[in-house]
Protein backbone atom coordinates (compact mmCIF):
# COMPACT_ATOMS: atom_id res chain seq x y z
CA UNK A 1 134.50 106.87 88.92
CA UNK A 2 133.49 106.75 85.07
CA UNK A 3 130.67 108.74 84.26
CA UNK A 4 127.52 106.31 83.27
CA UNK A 5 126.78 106.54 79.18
CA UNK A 6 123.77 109.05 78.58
CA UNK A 7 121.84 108.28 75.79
CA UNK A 8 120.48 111.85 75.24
CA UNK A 9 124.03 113.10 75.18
CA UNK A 10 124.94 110.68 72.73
CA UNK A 11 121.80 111.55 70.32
CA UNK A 12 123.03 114.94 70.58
CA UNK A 13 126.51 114.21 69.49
CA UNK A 14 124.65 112.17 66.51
CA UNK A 15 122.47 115.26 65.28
CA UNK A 16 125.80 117.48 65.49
CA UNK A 17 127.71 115.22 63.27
CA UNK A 18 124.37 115.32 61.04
CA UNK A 19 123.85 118.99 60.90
CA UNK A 20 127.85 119.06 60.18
CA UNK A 21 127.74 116.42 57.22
CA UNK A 22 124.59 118.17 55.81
CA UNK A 23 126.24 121.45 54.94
CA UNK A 24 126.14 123.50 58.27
CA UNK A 25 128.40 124.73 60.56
CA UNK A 26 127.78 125.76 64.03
CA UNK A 27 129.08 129.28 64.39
CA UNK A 28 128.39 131.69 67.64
CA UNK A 29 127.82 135.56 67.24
CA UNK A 30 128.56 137.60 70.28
CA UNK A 31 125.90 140.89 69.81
CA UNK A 32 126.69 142.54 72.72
CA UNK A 33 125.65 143.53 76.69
CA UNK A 34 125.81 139.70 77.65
CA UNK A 35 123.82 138.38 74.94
CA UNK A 36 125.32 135.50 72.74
CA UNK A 37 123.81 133.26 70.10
CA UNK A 38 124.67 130.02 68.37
CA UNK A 39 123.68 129.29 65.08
CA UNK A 40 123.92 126.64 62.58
CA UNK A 41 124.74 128.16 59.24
CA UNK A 42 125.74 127.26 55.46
CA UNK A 43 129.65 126.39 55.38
CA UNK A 44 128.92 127.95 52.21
CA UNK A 45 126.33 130.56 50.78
CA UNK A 46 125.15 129.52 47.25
CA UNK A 47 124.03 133.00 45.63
CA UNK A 48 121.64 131.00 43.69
CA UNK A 49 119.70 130.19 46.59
CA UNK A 50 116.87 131.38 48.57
CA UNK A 51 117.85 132.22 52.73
CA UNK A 52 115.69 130.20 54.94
CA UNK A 53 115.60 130.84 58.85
CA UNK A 54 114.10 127.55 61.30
CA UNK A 55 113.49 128.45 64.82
CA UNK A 56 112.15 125.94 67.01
CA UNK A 57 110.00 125.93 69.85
CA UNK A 58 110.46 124.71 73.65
CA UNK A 59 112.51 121.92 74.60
CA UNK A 60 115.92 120.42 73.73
CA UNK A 61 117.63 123.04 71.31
CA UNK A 62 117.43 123.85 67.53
CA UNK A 63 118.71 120.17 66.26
CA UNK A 64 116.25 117.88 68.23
CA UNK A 65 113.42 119.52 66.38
CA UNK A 66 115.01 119.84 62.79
CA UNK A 67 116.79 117.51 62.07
CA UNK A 68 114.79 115.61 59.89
CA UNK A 69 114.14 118.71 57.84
CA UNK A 70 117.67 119.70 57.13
CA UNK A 71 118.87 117.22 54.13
CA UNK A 72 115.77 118.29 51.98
CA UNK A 73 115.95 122.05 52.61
CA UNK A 74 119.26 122.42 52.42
CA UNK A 75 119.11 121.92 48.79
CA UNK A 76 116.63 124.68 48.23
CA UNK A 77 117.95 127.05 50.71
CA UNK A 78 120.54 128.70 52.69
CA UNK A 79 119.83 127.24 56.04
CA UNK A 80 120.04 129.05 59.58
CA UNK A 81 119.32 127.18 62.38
CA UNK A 82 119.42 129.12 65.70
CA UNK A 83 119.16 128.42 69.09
CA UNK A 84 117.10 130.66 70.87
CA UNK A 85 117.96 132.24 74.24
CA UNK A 86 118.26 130.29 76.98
CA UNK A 87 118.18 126.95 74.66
CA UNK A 88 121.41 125.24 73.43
CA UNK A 89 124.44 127.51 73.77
CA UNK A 90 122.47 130.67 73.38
CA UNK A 91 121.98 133.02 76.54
CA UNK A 92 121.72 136.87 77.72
CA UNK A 93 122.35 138.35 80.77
CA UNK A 94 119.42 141.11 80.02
CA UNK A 95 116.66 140.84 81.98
CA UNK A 96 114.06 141.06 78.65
CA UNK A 97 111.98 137.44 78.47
CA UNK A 98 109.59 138.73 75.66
CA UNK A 99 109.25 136.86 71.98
CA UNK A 100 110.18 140.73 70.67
CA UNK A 101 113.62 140.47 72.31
CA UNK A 102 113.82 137.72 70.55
CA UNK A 103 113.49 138.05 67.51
CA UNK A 104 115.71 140.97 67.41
CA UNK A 105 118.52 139.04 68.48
CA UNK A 106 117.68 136.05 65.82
CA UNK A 107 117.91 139.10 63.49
CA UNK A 108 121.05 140.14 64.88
CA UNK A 109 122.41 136.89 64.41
CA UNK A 110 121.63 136.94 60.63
CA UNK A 111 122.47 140.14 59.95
CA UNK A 112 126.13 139.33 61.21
CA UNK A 113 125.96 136.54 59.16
CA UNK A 114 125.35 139.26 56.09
CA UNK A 115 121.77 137.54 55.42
CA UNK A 116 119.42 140.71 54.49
CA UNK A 117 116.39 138.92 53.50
CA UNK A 118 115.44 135.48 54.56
CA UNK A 119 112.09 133.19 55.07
CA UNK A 120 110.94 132.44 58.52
CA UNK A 121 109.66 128.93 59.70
CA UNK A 122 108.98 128.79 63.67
CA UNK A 123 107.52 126.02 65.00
CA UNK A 124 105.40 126.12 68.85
CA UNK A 125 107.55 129.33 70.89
CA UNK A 126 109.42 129.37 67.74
CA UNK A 127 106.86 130.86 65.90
CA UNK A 128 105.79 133.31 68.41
CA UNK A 129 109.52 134.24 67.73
CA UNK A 130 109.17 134.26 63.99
CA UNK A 131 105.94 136.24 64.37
CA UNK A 132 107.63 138.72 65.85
CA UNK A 133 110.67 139.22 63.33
CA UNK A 134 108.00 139.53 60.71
CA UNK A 135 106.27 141.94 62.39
CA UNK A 136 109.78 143.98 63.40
CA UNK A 137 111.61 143.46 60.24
CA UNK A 138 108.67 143.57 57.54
CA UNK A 139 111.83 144.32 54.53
CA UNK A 140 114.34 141.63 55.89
CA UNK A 141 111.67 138.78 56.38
CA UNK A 142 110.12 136.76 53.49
CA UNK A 143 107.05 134.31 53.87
CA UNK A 144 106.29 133.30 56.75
CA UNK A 145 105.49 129.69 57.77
CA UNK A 146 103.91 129.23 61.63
CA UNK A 147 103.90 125.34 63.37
CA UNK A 148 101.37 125.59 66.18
CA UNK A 149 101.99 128.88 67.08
CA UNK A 150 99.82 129.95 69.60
CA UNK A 151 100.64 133.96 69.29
CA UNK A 152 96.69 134.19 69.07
CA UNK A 153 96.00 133.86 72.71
CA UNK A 154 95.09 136.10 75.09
CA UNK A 155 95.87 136.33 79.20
CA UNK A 156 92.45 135.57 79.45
CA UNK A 157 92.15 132.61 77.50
CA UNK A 158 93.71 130.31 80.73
CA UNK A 159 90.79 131.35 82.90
CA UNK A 160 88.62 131.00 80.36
CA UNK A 161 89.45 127.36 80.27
CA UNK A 162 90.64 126.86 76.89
CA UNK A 163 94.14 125.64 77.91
CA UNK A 164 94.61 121.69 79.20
CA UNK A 165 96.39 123.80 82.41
CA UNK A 166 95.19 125.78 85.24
CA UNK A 167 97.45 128.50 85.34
CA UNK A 168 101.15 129.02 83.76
CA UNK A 169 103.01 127.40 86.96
CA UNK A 170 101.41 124.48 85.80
CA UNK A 171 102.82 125.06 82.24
CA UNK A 172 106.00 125.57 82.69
CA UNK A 173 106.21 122.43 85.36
CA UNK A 174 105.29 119.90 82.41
CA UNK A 175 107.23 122.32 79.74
CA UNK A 176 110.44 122.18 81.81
CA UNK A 177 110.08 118.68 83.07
CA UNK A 178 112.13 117.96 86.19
CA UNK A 179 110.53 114.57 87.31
CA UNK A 180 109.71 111.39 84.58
CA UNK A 181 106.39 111.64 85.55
CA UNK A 182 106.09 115.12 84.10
CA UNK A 183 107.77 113.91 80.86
CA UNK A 184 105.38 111.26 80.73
CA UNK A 185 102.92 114.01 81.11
CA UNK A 186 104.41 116.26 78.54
CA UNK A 187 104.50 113.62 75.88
CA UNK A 188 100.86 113.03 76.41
CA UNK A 189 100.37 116.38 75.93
CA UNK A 190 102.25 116.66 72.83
CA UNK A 191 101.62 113.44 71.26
CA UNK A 192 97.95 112.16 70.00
CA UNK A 193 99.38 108.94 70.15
CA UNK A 194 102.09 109.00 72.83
CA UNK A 195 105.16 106.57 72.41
CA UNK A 196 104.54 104.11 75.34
CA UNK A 197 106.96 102.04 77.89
CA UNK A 198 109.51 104.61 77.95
CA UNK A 199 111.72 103.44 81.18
CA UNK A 200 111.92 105.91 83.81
CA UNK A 201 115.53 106.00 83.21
CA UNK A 202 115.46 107.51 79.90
CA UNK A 203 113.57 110.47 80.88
CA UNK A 204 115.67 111.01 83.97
CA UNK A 205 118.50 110.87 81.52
CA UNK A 206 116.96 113.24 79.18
CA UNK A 207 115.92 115.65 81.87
CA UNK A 208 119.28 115.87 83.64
CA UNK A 209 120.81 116.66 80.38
CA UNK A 210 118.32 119.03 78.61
CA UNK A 211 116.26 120.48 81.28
CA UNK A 212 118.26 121.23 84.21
CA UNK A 213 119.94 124.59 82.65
CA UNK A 214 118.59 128.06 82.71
CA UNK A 215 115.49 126.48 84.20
CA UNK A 216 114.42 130.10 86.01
CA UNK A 217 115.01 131.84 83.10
CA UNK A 218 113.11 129.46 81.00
CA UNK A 219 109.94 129.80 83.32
CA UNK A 220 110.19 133.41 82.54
CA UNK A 221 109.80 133.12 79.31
CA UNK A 222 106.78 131.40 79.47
CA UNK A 223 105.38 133.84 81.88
CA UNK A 224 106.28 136.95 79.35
CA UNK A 225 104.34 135.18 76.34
CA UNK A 226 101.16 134.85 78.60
CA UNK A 227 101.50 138.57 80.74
CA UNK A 228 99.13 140.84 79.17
CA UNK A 229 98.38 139.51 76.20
CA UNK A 230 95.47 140.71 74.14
CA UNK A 231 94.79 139.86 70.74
CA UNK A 232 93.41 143.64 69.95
CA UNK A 233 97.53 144.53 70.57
CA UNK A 234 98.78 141.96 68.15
CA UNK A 235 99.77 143.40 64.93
CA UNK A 236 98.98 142.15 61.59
CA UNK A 237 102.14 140.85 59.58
CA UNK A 238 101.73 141.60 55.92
CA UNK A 239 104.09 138.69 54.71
CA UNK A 240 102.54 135.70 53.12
CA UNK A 241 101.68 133.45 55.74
CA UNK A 242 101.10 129.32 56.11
CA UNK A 243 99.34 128.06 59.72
CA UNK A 244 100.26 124.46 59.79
CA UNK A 245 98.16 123.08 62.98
CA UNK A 246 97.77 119.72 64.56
CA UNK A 247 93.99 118.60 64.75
CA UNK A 248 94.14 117.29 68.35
CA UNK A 249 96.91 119.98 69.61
CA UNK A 250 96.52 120.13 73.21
CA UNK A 251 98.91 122.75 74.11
CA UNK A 252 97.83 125.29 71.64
CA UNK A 253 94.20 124.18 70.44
CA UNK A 254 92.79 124.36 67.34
CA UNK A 255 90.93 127.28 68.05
CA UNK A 256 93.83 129.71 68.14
CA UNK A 257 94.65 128.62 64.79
CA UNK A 258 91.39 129.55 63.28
CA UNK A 259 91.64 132.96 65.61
CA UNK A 260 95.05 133.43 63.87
CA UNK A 261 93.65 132.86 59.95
CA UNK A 262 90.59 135.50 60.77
CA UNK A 263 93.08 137.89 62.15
CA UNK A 264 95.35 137.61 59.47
CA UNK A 265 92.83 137.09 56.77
CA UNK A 266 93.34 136.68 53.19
CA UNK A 267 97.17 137.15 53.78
CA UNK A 268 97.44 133.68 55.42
CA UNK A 269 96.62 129.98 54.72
CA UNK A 270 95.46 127.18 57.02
CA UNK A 271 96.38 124.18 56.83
CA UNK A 272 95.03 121.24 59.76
CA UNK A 273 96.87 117.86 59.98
CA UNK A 274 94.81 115.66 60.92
CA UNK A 275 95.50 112.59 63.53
CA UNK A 276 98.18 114.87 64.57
CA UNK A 277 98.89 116.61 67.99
CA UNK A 278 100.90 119.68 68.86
CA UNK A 279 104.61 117.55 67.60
CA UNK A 280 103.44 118.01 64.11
CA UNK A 281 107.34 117.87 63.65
CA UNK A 282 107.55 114.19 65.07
CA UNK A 283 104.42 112.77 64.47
CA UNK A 284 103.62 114.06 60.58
CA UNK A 285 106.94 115.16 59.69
CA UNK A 286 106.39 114.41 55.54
CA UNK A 287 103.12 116.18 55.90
CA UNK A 288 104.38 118.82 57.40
CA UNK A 289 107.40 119.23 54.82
CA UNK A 290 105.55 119.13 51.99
CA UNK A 291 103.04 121.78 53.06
CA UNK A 292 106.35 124.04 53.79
CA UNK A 293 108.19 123.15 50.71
CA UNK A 294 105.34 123.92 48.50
CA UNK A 295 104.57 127.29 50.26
CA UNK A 296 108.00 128.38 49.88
CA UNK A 297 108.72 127.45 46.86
CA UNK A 298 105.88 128.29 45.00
CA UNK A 299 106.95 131.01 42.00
CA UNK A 300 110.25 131.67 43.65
CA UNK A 301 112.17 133.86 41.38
CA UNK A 302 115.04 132.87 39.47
CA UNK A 303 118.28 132.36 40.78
CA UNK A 304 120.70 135.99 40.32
CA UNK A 305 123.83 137.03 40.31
CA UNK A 306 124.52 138.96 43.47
CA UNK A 307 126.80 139.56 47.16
CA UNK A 308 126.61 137.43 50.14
CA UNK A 309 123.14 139.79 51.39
CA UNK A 310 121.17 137.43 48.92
CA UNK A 311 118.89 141.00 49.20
CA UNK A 312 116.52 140.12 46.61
CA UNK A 313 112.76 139.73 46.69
CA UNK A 314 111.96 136.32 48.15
CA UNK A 315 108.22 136.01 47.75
């Protein structure tokens, strides 16, 4: 019997032949004890350029939430686009679940691409990723842009009632949607203004091709990010730093972004979208490129000479 036409596997097809057109390639790096990681990546490095690393946050993989961003950075920058672990073709068979973890192996992944330096955009989880590379690799990592990145939070924040969810079982149900009605859940969540009269279909669809995998691992993730957490343990990157925030974020309120500025201080900018909700990506995606492109680019020095390391100073 032929199988029935998925519409999420087709979009997928659609961003690969995008990403491929653009200037990337995809290109997997095996680093060892069971952990491998896919990457988009130039076809080819322009010296003259700037490196640029995207991670993204929970959900599909890397090319659902970039894609609109690609064509305009990727004639500023050299563009890596990974897929964390446990997201696209990405995986480990170590039993580590924290951000730390990682970011190491994000950092792996560049540094067998022979990137030395590069800036760090992370949007949601991602940032908690790219948080965490800064924080590791304070030579190899540039500025430092975070989406609604929640790494602010403590454990006791959920009983304290600041999160839309009781408890992180609750979380990771509407994060790792296995039913519609939890997609329909999640998008309300997301979304200030939630697209509306989605057919059931369509999110069965969607969930059968994007949520299904590496769903106990996933939940573990989740469960590391939350474990222990105290903001007093957090360490203070010294990189430059933008906080792009939704107004109306549900998942990650407002308040951890103004938690994140005062811990950071004068090192880091805030900037709030407003009429936006925690898919600043989707929702206010111009908005949300120009702030980047104007925090990256600001005085960025002169294109040089030099190997495929592109070690330079990038901020």
């Amino acid at each position: 019997m032929a199988k029935c036409f998925s519409f999420t596997a087709a979009r997928n097809s659609c961003y690969r032949y995008s990403f491929a057109h653009s200037g990337l390639k995809s290109s997997t790096v095996d680093l060892g004890e069971g952990t491998v990681m896919h990457c988009w990546v130039p076809k080819t490095h322009k010296q003259n350029k700037p490196n640029l690393c995207l991670i993204h946050g929970i959900g599909a993989n890397a090319m659902w939430q970039w894609a609109d961003f690609i064509s305009p950075l990727i004639s500023k920058f050299n563009v890596y686009v990974p897929d964390l672990l446990f997201f696209g073709d990405s995986y480990t068979s170590r039993p580590d679940r924290s951000e730390s973890f990682q970011a190491r192996c994000v950092m792996g992944l560049l540094d067998a691409h022979g990137v030395a330096k590069t800036h760090v955009v992370g949007m949601s989880y991602g940032g908690f990723v790219g948080y965490s590379m800064a924080a590791q690799f304070r030579e190899k990592v540039g500025r430092v842009v975070l989406i609604c990145a929640g790494v602010c939070m403590e454990e006791k924040d959920m009983d304290d009632g600041l999160f839309k969810v009781m408890n992180i079982n609750e979380a990771a149900e509407i994060l790792f949607p296995q039913r519609p009605e939890k997609m329909r859940q999640l998008l309300k969540l997301t979304f200030y203004k939630p697209p509306k009269s989605i057919p059931s279909c369509f999110f069965s669809d969607f969930i059968g091709v994007m949520c299904t995998t590496y769903l106990e691992e996933r939940n573990e993730l989740i469960e590391a990010l939350f474990k222990g957490r105290k903001l007093s343990d957090l360490p203070k990157i010294t990189q430059p730093t933008l906080i792009i925030w939704g107004e109306h974020d549900q998942v990650f309120p407002v308040e951890l972004a103004h938690r994140l500025k005062r811990h950071l201080g004068d090192n880091a900018e805030l900037k709030i979208l407003k009429k936006v909700g925690h898919a600043v990506n989707m929702e206010k995606p111009k908005e949300m490129y120009k702030s980047m492109k104007a925090f990256l680019t600001d005085q960025l020095p002169q294109s040089k000479n030099g190997n495929h390391s592109n070690d330079r100073k990038l901020d």
